[in-house]
Protein backbone atom coordinates (compact mmCIF):
# COMPACT_ATOMS: atom_id res chain seq x y z
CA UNK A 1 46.51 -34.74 -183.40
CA UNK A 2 43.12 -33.84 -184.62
CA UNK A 3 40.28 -36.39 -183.32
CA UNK A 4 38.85 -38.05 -186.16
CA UNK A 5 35.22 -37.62 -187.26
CA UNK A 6 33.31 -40.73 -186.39
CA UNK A 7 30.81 -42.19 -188.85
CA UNK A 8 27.76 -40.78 -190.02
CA UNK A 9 24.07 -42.79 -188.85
CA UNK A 10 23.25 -44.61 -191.91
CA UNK A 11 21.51 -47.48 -193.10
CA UNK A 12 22.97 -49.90 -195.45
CA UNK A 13 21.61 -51.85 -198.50
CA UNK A 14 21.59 -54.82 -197.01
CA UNK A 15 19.17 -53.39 -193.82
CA UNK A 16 22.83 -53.18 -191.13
CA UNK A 17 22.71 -49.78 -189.44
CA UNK A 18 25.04 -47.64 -188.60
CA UNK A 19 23.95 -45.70 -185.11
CA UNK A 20 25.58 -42.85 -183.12
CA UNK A 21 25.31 -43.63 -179.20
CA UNK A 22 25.77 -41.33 -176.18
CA UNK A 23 26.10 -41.79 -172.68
CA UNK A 24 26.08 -39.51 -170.08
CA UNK A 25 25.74 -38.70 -166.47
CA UNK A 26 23.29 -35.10 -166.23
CA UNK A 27 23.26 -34.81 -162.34
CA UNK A 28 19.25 -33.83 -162.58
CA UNK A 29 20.30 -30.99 -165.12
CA UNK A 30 21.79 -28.95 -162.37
CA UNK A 31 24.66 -27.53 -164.34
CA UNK A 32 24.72 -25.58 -167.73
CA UNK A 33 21.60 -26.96 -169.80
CA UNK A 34 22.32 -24.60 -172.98
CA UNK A 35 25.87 -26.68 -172.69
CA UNK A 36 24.70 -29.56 -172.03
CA UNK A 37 22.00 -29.19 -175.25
CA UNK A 38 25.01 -28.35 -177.45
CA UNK A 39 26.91 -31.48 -176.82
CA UNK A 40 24.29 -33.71 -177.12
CA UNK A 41 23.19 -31.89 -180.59
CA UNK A 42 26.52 -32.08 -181.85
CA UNK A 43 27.52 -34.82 -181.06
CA UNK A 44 24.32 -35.90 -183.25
CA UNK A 45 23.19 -39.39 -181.45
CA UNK A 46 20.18 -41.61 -182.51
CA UNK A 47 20.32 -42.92 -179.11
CA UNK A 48 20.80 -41.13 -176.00
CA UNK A 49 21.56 -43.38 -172.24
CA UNK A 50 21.03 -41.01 -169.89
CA UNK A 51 21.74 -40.75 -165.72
CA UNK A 52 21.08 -39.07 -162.99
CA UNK A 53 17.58 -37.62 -165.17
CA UNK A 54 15.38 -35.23 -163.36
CA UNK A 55 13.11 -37.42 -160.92
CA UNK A 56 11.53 -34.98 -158.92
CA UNK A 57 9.55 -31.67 -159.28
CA UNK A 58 8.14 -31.42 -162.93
CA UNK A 59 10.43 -33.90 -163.91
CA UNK A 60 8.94 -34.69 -167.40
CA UNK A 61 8.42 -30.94 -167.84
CA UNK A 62 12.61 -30.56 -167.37
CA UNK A 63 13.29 -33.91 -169.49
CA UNK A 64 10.93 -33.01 -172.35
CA UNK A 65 12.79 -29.45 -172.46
CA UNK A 66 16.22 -31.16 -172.77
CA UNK A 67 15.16 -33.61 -175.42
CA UNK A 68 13.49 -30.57 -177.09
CA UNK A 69 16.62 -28.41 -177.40
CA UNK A 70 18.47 -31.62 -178.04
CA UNK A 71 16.24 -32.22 -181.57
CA UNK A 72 15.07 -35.62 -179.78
CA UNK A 73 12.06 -37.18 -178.19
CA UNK A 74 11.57 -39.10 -174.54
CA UNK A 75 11.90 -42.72 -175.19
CA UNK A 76 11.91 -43.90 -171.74
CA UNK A 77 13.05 -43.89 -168.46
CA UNK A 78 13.38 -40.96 -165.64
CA UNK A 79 11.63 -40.92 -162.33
CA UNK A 80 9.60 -44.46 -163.30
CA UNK A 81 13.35 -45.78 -163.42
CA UNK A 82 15.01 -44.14 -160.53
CA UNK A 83 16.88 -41.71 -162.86
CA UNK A 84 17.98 -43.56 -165.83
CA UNK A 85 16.46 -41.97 -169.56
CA UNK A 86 16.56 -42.67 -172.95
CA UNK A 87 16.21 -40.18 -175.75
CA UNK A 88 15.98 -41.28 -179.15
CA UNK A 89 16.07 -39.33 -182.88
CA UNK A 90 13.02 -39.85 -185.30
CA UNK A 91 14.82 -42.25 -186.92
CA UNK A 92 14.12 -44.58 -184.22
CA UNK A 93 10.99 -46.58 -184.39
CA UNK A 94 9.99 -48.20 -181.47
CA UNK A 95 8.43 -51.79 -180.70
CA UNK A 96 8.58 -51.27 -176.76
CA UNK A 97 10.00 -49.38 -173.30
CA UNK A 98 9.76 -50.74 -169.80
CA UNK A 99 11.23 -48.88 -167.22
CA UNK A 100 12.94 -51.52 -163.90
CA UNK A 101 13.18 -50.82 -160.65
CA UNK A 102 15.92 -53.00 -159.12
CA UNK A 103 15.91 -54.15 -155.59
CA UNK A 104 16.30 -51.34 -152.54
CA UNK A 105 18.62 -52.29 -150.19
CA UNK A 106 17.67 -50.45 -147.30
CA UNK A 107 19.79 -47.29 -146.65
CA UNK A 108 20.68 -46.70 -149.92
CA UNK A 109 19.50 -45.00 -152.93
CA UNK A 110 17.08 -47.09 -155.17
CA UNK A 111 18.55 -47.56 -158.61
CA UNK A 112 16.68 -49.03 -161.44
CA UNK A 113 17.28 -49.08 -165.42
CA UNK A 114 15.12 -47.51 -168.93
CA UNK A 115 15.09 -50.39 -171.07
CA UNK A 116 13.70 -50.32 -174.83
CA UNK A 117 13.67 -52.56 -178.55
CA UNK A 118 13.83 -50.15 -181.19
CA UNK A 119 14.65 -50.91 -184.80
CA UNK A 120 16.60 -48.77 -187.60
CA UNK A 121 16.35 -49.85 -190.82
CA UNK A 122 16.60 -53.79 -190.66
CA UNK A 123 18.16 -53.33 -187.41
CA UNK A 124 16.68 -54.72 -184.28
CA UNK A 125 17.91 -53.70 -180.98
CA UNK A 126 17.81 -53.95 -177.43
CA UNK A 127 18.90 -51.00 -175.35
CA UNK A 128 19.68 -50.37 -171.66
CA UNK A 129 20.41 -46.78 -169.49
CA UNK A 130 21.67 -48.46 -165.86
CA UNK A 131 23.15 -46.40 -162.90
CA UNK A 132 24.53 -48.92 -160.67
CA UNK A 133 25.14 -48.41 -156.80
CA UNK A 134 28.09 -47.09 -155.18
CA UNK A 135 28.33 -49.90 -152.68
CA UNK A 136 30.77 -52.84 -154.09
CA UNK A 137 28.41 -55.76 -153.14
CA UNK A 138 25.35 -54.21 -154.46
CA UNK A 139 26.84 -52.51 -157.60
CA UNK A 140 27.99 -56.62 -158.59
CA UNK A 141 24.64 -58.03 -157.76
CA UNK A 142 23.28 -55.09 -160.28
CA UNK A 143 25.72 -55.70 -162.93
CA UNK A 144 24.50 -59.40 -162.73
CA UNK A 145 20.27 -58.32 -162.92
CA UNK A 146 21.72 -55.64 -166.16
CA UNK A 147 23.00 -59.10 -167.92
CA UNK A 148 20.21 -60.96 -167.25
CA UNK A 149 17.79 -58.07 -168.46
CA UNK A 150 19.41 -58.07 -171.49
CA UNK A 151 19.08 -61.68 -171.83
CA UNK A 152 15.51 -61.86 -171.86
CA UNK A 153 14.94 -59.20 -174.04
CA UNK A 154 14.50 -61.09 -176.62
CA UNK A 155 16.53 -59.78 -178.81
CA UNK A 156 20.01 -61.13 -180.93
CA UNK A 157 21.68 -57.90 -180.69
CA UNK A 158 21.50 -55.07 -178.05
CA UNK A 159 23.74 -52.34 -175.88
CA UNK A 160 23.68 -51.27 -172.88
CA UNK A 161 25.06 -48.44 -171.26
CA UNK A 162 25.83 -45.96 -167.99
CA UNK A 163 27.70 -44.34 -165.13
CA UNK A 164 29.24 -47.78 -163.68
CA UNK A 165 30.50 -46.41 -160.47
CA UNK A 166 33.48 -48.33 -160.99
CA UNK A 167 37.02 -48.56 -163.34
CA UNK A 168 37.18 -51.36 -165.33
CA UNK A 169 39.82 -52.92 -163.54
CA UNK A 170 36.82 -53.25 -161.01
CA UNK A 171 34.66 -57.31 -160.66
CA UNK A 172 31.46 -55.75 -162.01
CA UNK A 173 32.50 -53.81 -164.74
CA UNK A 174 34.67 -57.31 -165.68
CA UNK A 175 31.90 -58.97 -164.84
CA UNK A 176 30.29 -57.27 -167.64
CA UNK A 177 33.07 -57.13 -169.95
CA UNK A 178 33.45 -60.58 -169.60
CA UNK A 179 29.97 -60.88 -172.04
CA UNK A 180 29.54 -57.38 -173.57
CA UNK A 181 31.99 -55.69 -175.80
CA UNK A 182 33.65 -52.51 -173.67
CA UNK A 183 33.30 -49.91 -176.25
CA UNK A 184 36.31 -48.07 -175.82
CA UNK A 185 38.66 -51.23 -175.15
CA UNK A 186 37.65 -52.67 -178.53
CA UNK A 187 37.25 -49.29 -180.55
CA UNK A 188 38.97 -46.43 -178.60
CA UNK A 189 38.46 -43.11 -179.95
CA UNK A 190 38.64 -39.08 -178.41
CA UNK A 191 39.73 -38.84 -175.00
CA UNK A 192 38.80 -42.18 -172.24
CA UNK A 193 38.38 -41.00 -168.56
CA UNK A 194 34.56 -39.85 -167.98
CA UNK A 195 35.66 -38.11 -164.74
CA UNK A 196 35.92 -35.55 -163.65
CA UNK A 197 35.85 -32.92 -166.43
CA UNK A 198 37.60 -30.24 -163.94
CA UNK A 199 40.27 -33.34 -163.66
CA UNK A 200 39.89 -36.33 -165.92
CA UNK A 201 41.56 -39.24 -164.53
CA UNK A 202 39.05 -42.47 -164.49
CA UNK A 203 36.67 -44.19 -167.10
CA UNK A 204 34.06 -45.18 -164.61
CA UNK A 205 31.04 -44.42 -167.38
CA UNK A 206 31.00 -46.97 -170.65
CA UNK A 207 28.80 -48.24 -173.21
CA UNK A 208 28.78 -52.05 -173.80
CA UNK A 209 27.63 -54.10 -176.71
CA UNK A 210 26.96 -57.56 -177.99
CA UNK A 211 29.28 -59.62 -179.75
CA UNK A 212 26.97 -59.47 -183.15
CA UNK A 213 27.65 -55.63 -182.95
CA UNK A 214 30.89 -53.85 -185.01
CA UNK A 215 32.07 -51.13 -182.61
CA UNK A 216 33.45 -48.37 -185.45
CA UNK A 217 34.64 -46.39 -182.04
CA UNK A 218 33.99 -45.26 -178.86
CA UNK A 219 34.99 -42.60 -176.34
CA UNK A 220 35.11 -38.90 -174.85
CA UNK A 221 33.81 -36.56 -177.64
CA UNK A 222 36.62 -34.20 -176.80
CA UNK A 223 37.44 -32.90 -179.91
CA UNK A 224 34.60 -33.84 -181.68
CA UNK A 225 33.18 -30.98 -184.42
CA UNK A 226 30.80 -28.92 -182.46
CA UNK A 227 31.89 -30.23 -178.63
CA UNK A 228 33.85 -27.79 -176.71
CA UNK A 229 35.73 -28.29 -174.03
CA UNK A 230 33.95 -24.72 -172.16
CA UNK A 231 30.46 -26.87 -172.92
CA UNK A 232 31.91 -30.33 -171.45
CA UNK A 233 32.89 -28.94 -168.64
CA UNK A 234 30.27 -26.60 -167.81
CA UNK A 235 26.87 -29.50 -169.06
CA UNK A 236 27.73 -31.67 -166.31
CA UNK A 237 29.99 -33.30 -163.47
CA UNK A 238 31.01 -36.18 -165.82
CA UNK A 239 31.64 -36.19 -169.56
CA UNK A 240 29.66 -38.21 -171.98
CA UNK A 241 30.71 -41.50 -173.71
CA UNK A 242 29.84 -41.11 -177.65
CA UNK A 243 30.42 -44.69 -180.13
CA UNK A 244 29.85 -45.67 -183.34
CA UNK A 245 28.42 -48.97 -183.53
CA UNK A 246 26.58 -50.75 -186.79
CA UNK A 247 24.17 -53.38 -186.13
CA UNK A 248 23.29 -55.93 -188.19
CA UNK A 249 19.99 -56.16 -189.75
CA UNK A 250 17.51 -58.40 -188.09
């Protein structure tokens, strides 16, 4: 069965807007970046969560290039946030970015997340790119410090957004579940598990909502006009997460 077409990014009469979201893992754009490009074009996004961004040597020089073949700009995020990014289209405009770094626990890799409020149309939102830790204890006390970021935003409606290092049978990604909308549990659509594209067999990478937001669908792009299987598998060591979500207006 084909995979339906998802909706186009529109804004409505009354202000609502309808936005196109990916998420995806890069691993510092050591694969295929002509692949990776192509997906990310086609799969047409106004807002891009990325991880794993480059955060060493000419870093913004390698980010710029991907949002540059991408048709996007840098909104945030990459080295200044441990490796999280956010691209976002022209039809963004944006009120404000802060990039976080979270607390280092000492023998393991410092994580942090790209945060930004853009608006579209009437639209206000909050947005978050998080890469949380691949120790249990940690990873929960991160999932908390993503809620509360989100909190104090100070904004009504907002997503947020990443490689999870975890299922969702998993306490943190319930943990965030448990106040967020899981994208593809509320609005499935393509194909679910995020790794690994040379054998698919766990969702550990999801983009989360709040409750104000409709999720129109979310998922794999597998399928998706434009997204090859040759490019997913070749752009990266996980595949992206793509939704549909429409937001009301402010």
């Amino acid at each position: 069965m084909a995979t339906p077409v998802l909706p186009n990014s529109r804004t409505e009469a009354d202000g609502s807007a309808v936005i196109r979201v990916l998420g995806y893992n890069i691993r510092s754009m050591r694969d295929d970046t002509d692949a990776l490009a192509r997906v990310i074009r086609a799969c047409a996004p106004d807002l891009v969560l990325l991880q794993e961004a480059p955060r060493f040597f000419h870093w913004r020089k390698k980010l710029a290039r991907l949002a540059a073949a991408s048709e996007l700009v840098i909104l945030s995020g990459g080295a200044t946030a441990a490796g999280p990014a956010l691209l976002c289209s022209l039809r963004a405009t944006v009120e404000r970015t802060e990039d976080v770094l979270l607390p280092l626990t000492p023998g393991l890799h410092r994580r942090g997340l790209s945060t930004a409020v853009v608006r579209f149309g009437g639209a206000r939102l909050g947005v978050v790119s998080c890469h949380l830790s691949l120790h249990k204890d940690e990873r929960y006390a991160q999932g908390g410090m993503l809620l509360d970021r989100l909190a104090g935003m100070g904004v009504e409606h907002a997503i947020a957004g990443g490689d999870l290092n975890e299922r969702p049978d998993g306490p943190t990604f319930e943990r965030l579940a448990a106040d967020l909308q899981d994208g593809w549990a509320k609005a499935p659509w393509g194909a679910e598990y995020t790794w690994t594209p040379t054998d698919p067999y766990q969702r550990i990478d999801a983009i989360f909502a709040t409750k104000g937001i409709e999720v129109l669908g979310c998922g794999v792009p597998l399928g998706h006009p434009g997204v090859t299987e040759t490019d997913l598998r070749a752009a990266s060591d996980h595949f992206p997460v793509l939704a549909a979500l429409k937001v009301p207006a402010a």
